[in-house]
C-alpha atoms as a PDB file:
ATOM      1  CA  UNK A   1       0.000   0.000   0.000  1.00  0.00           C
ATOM      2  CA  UNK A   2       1.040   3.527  -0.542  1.00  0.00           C
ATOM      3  CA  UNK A   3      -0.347   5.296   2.405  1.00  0.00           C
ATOM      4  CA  UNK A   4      -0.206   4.339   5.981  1.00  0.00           C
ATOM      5  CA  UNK A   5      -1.997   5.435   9.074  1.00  0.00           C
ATOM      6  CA  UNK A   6      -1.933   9.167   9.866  1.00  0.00           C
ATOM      7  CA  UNK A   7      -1.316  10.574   5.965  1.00  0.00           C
ATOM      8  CA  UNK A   8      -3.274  12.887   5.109  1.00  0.00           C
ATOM      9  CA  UNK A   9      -5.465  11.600   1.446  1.00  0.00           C
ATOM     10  CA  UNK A  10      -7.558  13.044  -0.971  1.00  0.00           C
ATOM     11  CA  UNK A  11     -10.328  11.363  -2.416  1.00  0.00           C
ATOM     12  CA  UNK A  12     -10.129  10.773  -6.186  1.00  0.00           C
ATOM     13  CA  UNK A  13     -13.371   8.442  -6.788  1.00  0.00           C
ATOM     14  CA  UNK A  14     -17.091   8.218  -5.056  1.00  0.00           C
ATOM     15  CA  UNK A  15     -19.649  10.566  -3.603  1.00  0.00           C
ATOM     16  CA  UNK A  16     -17.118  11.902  -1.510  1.00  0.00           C
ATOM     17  CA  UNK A  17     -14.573  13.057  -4.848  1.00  0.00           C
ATOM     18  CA  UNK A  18     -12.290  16.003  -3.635  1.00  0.00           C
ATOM     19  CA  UNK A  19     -12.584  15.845  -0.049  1.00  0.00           C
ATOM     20  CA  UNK A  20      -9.394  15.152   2.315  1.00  0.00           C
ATOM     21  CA  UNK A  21      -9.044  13.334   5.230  1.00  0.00           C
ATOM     22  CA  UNK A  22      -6.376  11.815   7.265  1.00  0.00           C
ATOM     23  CA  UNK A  23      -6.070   7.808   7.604  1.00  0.00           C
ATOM     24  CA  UNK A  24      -7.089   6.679  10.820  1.00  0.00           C
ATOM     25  CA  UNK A  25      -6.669   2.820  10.374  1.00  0.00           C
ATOM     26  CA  UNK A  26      -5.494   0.974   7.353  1.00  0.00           C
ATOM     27  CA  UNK A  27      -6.442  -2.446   6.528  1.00  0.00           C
ATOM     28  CA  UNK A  28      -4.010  -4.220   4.299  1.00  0.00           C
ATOM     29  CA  UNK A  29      -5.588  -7.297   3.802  1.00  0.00           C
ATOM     30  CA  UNK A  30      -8.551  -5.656   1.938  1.00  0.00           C
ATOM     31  CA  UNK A  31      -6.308  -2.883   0.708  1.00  0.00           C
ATOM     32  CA  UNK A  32      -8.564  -0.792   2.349  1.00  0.00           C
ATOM     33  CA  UNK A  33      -8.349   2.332   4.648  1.00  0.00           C
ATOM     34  CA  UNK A  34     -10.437   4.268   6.330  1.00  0.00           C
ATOM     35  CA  UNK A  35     -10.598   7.932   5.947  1.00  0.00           C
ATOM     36  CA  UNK A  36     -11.938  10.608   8.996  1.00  0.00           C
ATOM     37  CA  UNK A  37     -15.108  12.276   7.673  1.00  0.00           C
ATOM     38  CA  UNK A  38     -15.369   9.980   4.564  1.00  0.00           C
ATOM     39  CA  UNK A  39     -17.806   7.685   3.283  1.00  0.00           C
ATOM     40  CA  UNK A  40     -20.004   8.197   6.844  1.00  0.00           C
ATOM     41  CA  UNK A  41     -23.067   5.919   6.493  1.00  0.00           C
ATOM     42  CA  UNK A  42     -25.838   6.101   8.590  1.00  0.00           C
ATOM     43  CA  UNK A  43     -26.374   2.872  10.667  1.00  0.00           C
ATOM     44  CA  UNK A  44     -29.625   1.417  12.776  1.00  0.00           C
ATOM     45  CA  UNK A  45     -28.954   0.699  15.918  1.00  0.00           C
ATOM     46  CA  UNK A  46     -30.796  -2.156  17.887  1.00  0.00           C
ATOM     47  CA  UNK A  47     -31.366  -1.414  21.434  1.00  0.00           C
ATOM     48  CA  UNK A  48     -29.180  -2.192  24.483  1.00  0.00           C
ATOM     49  CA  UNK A  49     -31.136  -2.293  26.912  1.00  0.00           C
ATOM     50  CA  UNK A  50     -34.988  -2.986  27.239  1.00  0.00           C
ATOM     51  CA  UNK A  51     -37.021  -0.416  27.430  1.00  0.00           C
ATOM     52  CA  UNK A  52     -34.387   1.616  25.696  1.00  0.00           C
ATOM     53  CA  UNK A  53     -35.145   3.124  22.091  1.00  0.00           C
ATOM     54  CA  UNK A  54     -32.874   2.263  19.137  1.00  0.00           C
ATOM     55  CA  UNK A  55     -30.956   4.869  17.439  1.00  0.00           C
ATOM     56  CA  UNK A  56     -29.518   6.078  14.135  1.00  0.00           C
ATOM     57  CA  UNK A  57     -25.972   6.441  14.465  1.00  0.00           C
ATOM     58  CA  UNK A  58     -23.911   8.144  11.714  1.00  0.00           C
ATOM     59  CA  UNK A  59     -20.437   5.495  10.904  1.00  0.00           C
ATOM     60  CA  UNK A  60     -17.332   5.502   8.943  1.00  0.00           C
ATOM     61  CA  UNK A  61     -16.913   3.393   6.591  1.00  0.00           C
ATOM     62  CA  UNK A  62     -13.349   1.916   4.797  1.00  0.00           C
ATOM     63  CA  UNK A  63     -12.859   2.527   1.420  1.00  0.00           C
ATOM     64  CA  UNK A  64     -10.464   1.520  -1.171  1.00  0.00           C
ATOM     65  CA  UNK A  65      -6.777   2.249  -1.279  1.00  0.00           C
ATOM     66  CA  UNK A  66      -7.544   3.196  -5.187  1.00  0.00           C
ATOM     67  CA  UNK A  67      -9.469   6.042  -4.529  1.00  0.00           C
ATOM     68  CA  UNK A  68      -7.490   7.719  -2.360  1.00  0.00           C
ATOM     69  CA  UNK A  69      -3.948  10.025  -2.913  1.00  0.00           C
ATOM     70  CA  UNK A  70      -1.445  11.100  -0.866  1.00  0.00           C
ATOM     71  CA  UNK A  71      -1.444  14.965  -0.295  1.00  0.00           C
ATOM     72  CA  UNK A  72       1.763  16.740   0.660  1.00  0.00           C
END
């Protein structure tokens, strides 16, 4: 892989196309990373507890090494 963890990227592909981040994990298996404030998804939540409510949570998800370049 080209980048490692704390580089700071630029998105070259996706819905997220121009946008920079830096790496906060990097999965090299998958050649995927995953980007701070990138490709956020939003997620239902079962409950925890009963009684409780479920939520809508907002996550980050990896994406791949590809579509992402190194900015100086």
């Amino acid at each position: 892989m080209h980048v490692k963890k704390n580089d700071s990227v630029i998105i070259l592909a996706g819905k997220d196309k121009g946008k920079t981040g830096k790496i906060l994990k990097a999965f090299p298996s998958m050649d995927q990373v995953l980007v701070e404030g990138v490709n956020i998804k939003k997620v239902h939540q079962r409950p925890k507890k009963d009684g409780a409510k479920g939520e809508i949570i907002e996550k980050s998800f990896p994406v791949h090494v590809s579509n992402v370049k190194l900015t100086k």
